[in-house]
PDB file of N, CA and C in Angstrom:
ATOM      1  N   UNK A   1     -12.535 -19.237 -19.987  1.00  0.00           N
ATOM      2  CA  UNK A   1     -11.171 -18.916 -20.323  1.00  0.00           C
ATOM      3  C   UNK A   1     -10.290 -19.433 -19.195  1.00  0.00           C
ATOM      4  N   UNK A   2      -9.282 -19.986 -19.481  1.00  0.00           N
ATOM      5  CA  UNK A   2      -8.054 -21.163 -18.500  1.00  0.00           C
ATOM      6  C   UNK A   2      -7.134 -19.769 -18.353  1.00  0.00           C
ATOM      7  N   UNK A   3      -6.590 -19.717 -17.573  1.00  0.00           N
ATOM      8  CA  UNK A   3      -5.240 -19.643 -17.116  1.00  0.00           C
ATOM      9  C   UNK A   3      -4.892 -19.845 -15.792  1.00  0.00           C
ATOM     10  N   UNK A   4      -3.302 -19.830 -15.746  1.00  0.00           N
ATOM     11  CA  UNK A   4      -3.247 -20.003 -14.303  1.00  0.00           C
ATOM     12  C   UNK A   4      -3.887 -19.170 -13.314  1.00  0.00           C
ATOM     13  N   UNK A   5      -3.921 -17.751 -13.519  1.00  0.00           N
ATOM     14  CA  UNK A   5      -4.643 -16.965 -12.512  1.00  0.00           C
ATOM     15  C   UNK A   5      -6.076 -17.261 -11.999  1.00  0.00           C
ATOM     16  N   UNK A   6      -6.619 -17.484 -13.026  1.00  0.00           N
ATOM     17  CA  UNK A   6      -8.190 -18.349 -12.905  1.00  0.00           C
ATOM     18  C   UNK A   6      -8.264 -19.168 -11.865  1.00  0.00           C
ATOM     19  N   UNK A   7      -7.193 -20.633 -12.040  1.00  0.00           N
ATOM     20  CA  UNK A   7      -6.808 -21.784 -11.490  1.00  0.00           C
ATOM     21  C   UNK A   7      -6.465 -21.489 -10.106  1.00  0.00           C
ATOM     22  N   UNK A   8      -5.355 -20.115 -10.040  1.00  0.00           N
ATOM     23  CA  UNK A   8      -5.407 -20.124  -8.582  1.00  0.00           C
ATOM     24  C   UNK A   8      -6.232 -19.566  -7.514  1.00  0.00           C
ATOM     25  N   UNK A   9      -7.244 -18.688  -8.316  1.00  0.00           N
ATOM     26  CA  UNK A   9      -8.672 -17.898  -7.528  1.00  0.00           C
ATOM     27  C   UNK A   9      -9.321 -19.094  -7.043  1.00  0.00           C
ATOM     28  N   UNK A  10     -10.060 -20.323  -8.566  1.00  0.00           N
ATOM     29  CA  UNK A  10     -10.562 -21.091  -8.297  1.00  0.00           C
ATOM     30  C   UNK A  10     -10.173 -22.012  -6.660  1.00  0.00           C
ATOM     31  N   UNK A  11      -9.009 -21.732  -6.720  1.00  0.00           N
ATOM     32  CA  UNK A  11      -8.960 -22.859  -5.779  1.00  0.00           C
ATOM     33  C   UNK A  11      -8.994 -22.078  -4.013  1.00  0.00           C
ATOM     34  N   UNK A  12      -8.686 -20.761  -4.186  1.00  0.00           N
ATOM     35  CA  UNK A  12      -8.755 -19.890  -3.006  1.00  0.00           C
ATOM     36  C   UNK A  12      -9.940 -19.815  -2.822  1.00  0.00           C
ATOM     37  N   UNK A  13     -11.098 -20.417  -3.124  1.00  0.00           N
ATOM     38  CA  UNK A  13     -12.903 -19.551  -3.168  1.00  0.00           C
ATOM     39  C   UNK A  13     -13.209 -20.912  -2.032  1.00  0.00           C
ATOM     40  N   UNK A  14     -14.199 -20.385  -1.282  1.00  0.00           N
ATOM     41  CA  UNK A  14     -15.130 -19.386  -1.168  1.00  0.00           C
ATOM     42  C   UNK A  14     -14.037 -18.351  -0.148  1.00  0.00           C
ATOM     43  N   UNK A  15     -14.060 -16.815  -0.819  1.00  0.00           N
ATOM     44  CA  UNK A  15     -13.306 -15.997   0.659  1.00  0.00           C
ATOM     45  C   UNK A  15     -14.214 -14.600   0.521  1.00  0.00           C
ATOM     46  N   UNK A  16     -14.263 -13.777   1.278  1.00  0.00           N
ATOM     47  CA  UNK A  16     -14.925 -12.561   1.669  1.00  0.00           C
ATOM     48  C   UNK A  16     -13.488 -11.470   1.249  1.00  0.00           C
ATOM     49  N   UNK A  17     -13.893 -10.166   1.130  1.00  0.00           N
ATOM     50  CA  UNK A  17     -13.094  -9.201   0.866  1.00  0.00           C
ATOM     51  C   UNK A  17     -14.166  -7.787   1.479  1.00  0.00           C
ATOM     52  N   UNK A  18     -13.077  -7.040   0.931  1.00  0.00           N
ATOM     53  CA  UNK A  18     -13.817  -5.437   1.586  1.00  0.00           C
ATOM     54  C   UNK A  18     -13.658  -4.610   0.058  1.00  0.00           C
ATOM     55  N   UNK A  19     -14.766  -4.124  -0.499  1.00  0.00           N
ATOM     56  CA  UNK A  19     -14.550  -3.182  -1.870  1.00  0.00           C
ATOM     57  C   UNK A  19     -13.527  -2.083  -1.628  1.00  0.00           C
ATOM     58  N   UNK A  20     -13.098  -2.078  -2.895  1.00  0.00           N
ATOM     59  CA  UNK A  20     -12.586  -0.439  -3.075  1.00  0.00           C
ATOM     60  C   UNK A  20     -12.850   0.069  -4.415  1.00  0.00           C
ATOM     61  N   UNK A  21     -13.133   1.509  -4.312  1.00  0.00           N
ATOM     62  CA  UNK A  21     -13.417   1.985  -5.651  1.00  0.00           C
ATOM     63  C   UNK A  21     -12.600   3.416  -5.810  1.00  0.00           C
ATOM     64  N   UNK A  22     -12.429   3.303  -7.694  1.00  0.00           N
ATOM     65  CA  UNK A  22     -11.639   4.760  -8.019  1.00  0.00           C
ATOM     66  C   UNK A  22     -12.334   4.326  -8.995  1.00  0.00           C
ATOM     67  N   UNK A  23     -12.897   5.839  -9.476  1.00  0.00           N
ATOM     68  CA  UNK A  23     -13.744   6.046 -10.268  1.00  0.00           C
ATOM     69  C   UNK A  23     -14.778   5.092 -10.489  1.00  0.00           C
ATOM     70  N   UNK A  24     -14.829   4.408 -11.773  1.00  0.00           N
ATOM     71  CA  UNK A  24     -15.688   3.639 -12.621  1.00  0.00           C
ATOM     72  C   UNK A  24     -15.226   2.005 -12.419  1.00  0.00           C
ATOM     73  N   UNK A  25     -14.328   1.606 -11.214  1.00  0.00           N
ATOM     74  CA  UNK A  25     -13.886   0.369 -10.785  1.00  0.00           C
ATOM     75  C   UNK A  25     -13.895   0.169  -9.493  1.00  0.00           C
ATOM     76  N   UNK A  26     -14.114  -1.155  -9.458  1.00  0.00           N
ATOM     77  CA  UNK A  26     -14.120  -1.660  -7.910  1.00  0.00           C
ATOM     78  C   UNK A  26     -13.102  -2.915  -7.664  1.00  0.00           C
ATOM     79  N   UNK A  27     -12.652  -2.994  -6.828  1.00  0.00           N
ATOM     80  CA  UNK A  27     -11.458  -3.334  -6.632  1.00  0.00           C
ATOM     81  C   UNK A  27     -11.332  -3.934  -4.912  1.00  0.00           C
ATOM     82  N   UNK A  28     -11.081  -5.543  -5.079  1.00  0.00           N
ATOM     83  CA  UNK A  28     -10.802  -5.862  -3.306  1.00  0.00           C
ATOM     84  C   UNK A  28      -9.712  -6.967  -3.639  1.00  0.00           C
ATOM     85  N   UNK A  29      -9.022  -6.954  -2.320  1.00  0.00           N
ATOM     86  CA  UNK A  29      -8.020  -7.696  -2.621  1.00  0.00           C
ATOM     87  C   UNK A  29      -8.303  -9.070  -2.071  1.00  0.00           C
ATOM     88  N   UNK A  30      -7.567 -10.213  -2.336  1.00  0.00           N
ATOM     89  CA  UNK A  30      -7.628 -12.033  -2.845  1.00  0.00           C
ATOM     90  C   UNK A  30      -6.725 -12.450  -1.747  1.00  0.00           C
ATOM     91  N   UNK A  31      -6.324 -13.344  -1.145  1.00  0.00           N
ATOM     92  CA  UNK A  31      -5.666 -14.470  -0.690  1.00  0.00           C
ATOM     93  C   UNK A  31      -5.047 -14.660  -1.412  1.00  0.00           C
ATOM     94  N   UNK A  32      -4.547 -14.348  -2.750  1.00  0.00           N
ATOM     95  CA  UNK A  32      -3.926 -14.771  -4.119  1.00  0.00           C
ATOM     96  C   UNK A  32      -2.989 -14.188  -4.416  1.00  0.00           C
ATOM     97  N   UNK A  33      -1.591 -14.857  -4.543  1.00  0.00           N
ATOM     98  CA  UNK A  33      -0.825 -13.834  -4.800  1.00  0.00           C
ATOM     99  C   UNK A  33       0.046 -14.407  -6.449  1.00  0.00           C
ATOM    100  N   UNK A  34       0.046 -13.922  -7.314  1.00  0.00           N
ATOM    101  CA  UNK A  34      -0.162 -14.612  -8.600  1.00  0.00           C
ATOM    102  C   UNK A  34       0.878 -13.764  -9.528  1.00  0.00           C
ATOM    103  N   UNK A  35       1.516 -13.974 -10.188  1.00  0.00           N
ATOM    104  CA  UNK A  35       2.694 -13.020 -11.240  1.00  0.00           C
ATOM    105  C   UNK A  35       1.910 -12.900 -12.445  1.00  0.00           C
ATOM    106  N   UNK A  36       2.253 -11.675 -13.181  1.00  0.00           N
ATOM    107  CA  UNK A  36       1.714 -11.066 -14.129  1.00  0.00           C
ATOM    108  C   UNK A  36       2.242 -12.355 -15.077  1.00  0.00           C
ATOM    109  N   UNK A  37       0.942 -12.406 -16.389  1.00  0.00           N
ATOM    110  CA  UNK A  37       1.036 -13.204 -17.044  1.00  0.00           C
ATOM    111  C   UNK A  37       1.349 -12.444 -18.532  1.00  0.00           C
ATOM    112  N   UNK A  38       1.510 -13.105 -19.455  1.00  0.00           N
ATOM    113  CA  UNK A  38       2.529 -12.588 -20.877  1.00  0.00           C
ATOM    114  C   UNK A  38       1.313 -11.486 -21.028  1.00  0.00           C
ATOM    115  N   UNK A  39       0.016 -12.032 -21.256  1.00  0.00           N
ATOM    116  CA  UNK A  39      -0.556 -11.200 -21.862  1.00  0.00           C
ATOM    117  C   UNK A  39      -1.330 -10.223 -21.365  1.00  0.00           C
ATOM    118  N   UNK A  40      -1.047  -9.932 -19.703  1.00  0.00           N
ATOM    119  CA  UNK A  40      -1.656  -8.832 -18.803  1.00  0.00           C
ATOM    120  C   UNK A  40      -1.381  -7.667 -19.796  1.00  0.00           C
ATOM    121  N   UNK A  41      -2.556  -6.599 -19.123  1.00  0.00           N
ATOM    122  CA  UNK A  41      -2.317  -5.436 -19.869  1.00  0.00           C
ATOM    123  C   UNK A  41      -3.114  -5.146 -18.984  1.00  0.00           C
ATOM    124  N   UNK A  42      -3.327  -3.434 -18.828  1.00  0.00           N
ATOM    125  CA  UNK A  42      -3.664  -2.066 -18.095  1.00  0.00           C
ATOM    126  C   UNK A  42      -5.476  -1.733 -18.724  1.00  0.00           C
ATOM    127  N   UNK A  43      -5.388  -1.632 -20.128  1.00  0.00           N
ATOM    128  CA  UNK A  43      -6.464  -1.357 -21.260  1.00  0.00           C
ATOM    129  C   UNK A  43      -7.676  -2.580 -20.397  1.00  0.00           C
ATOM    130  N   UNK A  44      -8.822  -2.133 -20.220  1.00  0.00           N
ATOM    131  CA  UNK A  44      -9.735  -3.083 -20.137  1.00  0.00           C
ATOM    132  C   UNK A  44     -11.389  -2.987 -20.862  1.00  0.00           C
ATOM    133  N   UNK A  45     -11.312  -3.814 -20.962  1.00  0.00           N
ATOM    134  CA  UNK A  45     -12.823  -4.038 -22.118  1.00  0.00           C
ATOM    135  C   UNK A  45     -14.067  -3.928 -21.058  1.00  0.00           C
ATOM    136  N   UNK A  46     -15.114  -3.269 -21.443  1.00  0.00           N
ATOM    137  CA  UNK A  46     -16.644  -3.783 -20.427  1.00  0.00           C
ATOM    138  C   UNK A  46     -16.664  -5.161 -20.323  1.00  0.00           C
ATOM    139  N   UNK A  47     -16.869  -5.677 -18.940  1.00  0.00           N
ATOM    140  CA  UNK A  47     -16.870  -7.159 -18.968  1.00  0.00           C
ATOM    141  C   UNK A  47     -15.935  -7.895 -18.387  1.00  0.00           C
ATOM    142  N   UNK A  48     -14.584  -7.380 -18.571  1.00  0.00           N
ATOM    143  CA  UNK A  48     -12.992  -7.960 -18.282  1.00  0.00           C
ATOM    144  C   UNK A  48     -13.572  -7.954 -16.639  1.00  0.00           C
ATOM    145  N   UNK A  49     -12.951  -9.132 -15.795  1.00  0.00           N
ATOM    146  CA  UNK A  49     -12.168  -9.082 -14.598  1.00  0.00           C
ATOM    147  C   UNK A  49     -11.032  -9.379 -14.837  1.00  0.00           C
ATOM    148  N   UNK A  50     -10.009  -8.503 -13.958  1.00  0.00           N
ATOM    149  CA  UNK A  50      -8.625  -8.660 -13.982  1.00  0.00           C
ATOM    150  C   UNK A  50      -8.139  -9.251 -12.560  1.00  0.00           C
ATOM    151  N   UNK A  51      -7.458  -9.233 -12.268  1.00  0.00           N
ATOM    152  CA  UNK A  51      -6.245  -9.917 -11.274  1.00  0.00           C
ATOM    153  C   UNK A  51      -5.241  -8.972 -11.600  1.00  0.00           C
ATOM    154  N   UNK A  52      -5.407  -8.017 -10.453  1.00  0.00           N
ATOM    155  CA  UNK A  52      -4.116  -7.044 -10.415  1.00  0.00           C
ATOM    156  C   UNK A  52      -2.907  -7.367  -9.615  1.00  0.00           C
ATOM    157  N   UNK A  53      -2.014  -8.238 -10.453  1.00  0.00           N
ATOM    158  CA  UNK A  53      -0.407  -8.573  -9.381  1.00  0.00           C
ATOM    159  C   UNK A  53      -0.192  -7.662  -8.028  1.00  0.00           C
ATOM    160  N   UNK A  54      -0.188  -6.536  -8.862  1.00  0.00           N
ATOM    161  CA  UNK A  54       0.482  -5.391  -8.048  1.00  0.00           C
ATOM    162  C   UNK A  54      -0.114  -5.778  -6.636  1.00  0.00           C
ATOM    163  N   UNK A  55      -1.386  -5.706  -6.336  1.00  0.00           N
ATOM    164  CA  UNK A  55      -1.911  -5.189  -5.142  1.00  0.00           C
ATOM    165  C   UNK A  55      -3.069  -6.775  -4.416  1.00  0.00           C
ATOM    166  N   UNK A  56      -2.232  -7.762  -5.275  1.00  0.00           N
ATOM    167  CA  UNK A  56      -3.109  -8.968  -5.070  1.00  0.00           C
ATOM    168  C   UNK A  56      -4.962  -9.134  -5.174  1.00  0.00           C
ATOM    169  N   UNK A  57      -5.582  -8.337  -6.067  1.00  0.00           N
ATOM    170  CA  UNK A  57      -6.821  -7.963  -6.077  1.00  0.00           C
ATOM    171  C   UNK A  57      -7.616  -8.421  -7.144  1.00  0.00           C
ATOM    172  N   UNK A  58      -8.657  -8.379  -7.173  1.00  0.00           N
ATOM    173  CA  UNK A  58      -9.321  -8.346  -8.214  1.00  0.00           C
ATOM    174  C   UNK A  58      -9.917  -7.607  -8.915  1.00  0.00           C
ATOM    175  N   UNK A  59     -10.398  -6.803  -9.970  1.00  0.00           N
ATOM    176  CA  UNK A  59     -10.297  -5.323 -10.762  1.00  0.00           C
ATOM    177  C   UNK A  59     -11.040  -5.443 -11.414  1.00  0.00           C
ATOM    178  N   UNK A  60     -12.327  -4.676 -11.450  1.00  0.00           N
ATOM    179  CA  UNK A  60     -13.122  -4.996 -12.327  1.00  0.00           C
ATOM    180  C   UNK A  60     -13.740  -3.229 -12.779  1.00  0.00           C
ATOM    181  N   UNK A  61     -13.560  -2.757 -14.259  1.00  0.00           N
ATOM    182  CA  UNK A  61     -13.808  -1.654 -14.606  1.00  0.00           C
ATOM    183  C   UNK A  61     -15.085  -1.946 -15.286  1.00  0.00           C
ATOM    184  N   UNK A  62     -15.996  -0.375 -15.374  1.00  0.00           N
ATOM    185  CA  UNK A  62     -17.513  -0.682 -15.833  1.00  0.00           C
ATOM    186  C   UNK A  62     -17.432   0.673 -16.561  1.00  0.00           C
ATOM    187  N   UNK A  63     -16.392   1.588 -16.432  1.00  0.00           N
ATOM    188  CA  UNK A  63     -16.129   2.744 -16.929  1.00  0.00           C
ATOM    189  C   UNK A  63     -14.583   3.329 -17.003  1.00  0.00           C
ATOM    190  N   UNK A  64     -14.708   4.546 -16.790  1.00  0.00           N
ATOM    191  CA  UNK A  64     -13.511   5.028 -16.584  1.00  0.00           C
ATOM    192  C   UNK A  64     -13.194   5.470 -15.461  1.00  0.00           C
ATOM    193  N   UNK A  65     -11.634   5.205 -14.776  1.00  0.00           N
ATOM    194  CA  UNK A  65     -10.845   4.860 -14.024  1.00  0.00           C
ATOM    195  C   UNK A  65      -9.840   6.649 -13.499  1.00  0.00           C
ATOM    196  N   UNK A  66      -9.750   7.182 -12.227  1.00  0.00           N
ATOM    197  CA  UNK A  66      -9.397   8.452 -12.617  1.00  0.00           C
ATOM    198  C   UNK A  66      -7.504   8.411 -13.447  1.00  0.00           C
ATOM    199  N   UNK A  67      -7.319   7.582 -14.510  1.00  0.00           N
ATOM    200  CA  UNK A  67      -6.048   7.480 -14.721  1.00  0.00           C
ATOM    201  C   UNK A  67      -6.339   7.272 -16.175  1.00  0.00           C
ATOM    202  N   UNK A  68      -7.900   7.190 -16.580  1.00  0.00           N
ATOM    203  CA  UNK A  68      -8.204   6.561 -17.745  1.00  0.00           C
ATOM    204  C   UNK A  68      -8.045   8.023 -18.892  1.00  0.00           C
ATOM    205  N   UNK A  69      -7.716   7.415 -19.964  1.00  0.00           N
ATOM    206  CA  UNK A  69      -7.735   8.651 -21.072  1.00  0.00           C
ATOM    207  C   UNK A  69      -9.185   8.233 -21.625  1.00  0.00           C
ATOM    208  N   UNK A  70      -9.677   9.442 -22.598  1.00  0.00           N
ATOM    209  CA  UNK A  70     -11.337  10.094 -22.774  1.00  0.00           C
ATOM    210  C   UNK A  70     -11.408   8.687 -23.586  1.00  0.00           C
ATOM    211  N   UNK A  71     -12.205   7.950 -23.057  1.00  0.00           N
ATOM    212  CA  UNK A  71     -13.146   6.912 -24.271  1.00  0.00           C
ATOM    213  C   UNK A  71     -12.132   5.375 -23.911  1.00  0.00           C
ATOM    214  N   UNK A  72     -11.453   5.250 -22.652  1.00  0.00           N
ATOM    215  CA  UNK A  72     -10.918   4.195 -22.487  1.00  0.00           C
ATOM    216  C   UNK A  72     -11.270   3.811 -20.927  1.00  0.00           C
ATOM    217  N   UNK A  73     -10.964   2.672 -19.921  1.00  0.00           N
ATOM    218  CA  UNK A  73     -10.705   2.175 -18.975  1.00  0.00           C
ATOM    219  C   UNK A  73      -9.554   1.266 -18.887  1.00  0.00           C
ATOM    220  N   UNK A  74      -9.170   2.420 -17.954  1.00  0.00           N
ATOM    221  CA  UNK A  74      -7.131   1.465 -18.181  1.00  0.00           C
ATOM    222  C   UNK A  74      -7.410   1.564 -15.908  1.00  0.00           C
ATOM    223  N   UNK A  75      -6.625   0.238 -15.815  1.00  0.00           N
ATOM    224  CA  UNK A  75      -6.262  -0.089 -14.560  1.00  0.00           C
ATOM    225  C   UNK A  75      -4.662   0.477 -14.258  1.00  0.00           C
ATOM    226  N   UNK A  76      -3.919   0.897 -12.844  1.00  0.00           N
ATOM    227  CA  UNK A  76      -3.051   1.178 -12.416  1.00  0.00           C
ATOM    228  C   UNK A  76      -1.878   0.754 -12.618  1.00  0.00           C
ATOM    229  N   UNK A  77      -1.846  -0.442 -13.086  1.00  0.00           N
ATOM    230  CA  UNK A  77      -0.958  -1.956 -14.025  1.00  0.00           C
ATOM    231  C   UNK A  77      -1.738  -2.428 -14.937  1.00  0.00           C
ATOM    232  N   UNK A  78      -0.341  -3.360 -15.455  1.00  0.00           N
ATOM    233  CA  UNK A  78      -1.039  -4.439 -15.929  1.00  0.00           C
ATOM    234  C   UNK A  78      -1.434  -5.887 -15.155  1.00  0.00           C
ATOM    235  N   UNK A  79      -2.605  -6.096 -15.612  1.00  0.00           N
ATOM    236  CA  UNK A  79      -3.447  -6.871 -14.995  1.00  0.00           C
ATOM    237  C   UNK A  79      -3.399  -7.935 -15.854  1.00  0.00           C
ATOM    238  N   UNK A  80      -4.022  -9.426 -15.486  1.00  0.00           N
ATOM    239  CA  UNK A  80      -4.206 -10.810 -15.858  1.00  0.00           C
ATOM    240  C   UNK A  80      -5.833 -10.806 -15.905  1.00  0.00           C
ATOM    241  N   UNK A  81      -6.341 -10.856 -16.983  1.00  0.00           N
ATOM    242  CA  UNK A  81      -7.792 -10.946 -17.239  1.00  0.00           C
ATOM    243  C   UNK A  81      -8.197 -12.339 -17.015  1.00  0.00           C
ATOM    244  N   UNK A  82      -8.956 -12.789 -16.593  1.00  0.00           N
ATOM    245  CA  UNK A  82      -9.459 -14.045 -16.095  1.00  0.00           C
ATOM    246  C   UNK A  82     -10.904 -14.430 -16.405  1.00  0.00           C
ATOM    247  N   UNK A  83     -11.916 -13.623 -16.279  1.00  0.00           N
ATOM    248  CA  UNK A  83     -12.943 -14.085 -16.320  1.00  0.00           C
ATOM    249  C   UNK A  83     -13.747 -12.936 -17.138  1.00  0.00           C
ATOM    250  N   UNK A  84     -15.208 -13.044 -17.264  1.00  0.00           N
ATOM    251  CA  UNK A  84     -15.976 -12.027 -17.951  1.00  0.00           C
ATOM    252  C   UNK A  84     -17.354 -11.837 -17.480  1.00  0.00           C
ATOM    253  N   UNK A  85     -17.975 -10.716 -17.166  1.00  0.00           N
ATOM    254  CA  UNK A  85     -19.040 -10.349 -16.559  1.00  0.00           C
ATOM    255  C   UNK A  85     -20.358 -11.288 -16.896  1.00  0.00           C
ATOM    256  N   UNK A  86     -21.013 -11.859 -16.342  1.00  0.00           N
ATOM    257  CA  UNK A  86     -22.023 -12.400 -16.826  1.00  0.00           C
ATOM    258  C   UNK A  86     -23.175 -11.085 -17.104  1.00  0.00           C
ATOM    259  N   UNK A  87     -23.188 -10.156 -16.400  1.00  0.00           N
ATOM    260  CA  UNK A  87     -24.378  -9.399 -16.559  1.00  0.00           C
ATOM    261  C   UNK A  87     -23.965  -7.584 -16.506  1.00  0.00           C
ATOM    262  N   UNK A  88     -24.335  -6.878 -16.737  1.00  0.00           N
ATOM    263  CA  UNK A  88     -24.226  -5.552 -16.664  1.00  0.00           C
ATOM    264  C   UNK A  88     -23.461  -5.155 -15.822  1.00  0.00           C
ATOM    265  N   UNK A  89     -22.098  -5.256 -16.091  1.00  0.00           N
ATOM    266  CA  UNK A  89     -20.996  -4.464 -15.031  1.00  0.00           C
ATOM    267  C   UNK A  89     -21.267  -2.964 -14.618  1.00  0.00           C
ATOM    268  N   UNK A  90     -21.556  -2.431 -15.186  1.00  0.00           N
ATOM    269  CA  UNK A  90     -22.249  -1.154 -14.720  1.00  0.00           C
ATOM    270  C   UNK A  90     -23.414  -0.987 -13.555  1.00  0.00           C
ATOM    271  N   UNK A  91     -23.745  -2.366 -12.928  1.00  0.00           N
ATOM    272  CA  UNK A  91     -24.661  -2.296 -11.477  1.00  0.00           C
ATOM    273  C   UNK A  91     -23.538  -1.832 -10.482  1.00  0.00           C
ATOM    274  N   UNK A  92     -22.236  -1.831 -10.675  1.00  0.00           N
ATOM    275  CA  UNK A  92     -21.384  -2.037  -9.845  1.00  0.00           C
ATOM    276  C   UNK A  92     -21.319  -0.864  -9.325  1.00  0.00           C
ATOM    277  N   UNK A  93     -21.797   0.451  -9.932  1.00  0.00           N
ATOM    278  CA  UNK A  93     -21.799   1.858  -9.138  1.00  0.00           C
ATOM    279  C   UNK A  93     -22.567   1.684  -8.201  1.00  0.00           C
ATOM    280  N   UNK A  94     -22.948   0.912  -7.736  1.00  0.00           N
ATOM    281  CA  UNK A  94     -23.790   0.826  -6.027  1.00  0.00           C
ATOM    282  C   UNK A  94     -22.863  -0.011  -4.965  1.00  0.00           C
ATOM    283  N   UNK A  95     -21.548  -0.173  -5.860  1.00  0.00           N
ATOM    284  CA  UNK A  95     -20.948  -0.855  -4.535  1.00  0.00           C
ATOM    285  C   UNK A  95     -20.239   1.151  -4.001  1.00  0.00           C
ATOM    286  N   UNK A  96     -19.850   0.488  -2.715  1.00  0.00           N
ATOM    287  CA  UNK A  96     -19.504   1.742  -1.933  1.00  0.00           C
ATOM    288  C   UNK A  96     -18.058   1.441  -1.356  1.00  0.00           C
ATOM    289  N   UNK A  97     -16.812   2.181  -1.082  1.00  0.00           N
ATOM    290  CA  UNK A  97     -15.945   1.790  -0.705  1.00  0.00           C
ATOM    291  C   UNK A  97     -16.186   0.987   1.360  1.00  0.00           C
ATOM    292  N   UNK A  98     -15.806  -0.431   0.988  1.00  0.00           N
ATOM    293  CA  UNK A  98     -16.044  -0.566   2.461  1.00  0.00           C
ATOM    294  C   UNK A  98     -17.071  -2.068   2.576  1.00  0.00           C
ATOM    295  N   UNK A  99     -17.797  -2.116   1.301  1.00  0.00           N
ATOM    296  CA  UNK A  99     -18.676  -3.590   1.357  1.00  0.00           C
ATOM    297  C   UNK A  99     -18.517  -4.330   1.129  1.00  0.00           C
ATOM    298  N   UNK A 100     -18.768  -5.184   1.475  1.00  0.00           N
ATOM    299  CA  UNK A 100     -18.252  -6.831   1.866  1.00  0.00           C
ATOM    300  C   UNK A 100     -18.530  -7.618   0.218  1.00  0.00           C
ATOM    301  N   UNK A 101     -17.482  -8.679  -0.040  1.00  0.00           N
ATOM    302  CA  UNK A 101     -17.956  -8.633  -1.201  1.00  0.00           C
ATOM    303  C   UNK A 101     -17.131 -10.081  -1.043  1.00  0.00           C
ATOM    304  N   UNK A 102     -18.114 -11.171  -1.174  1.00  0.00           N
ATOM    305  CA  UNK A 102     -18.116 -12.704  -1.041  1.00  0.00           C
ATOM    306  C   UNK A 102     -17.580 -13.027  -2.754  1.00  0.00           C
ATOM    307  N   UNK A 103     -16.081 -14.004  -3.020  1.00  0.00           N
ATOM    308  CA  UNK A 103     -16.124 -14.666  -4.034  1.00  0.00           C
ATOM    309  C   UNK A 103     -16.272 -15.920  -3.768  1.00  0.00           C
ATOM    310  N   UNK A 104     -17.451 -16.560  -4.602  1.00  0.00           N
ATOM    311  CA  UNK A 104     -17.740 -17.985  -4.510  1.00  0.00           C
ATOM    312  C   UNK A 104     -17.837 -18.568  -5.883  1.00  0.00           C
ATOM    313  N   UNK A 105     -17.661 -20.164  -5.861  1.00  0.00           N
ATOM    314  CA  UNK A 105     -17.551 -20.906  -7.247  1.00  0.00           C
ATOM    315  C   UNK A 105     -19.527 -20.890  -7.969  1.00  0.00           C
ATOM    316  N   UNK A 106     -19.740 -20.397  -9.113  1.00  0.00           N
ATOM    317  CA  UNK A 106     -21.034 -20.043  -8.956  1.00  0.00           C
ATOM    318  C   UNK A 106     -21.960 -21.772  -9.300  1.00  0.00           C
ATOM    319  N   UNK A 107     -21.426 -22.909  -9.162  1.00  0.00           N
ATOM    320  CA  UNK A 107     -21.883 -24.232  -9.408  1.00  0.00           C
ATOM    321  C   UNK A 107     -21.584 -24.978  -8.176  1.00  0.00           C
ATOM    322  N   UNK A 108     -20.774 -24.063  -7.130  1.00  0.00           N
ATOM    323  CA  UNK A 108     -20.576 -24.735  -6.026  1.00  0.00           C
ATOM    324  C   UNK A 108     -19.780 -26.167  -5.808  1.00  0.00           C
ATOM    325  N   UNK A 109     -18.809 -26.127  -6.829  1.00  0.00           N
ATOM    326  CA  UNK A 109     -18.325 -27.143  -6.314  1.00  0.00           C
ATOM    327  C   UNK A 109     -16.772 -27.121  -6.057  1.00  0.00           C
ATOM    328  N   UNK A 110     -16.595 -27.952  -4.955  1.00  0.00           N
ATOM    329  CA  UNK A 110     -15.250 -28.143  -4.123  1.00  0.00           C
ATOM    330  C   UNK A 110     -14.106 -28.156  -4.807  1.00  0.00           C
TER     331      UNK A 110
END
């Protein structure tokens, strides 16, 4: 999936960050500083990574969020969805607030 937000991560990588988590999301912030796009929204699907304007980050829910209503995962804003989990977003309850968390291009190239 293209958009600009994509385009401008892509080109910020390889960078390191520090996690943060509330509730059922983990959350570190980007080198990226990027404007909400038409079709950002708050609501997120299992799978979604977002790009949260607000806080220059990247947002990734595996559950519910302490802001979320019963049977949803909604982020703090609206967010710019960009990419999609390759594998079980739900491993992500083992990140801990505080761990280092490397984004890199996963084909490695420049």
């Amino acid at each position: 999936m293209y958009s600009p937000t994509a385009d401008a991560l892509w080109q910020a990588m390889p960078f390191d960050s520090r996690a943060n988590t509330s509730g059922d999301e983990v959350y570190f912030a980007t080198p990226v500083a990027q404007a909400r796009e038409a079709d950002a929204r708050d609501l997120m699907a299992l799978g979604d990574i977002a790009f949260w304007p607000d806080g220059h980050a990247i947002a990734i829910c595996f559950g519910p969020t302490p802001i979320s209503r019963p049977g949803e995962m909604r982020l703090a804003s609206a967010s710019n969805v960009w990419a999609s989990a390759l594998g079980d977003p739900k491993m992500l309850r083992a990140v801990r607030d505080g761990d280092t968390v490397t984004v890199e291009r996963l084909n490695g190239d420049a």
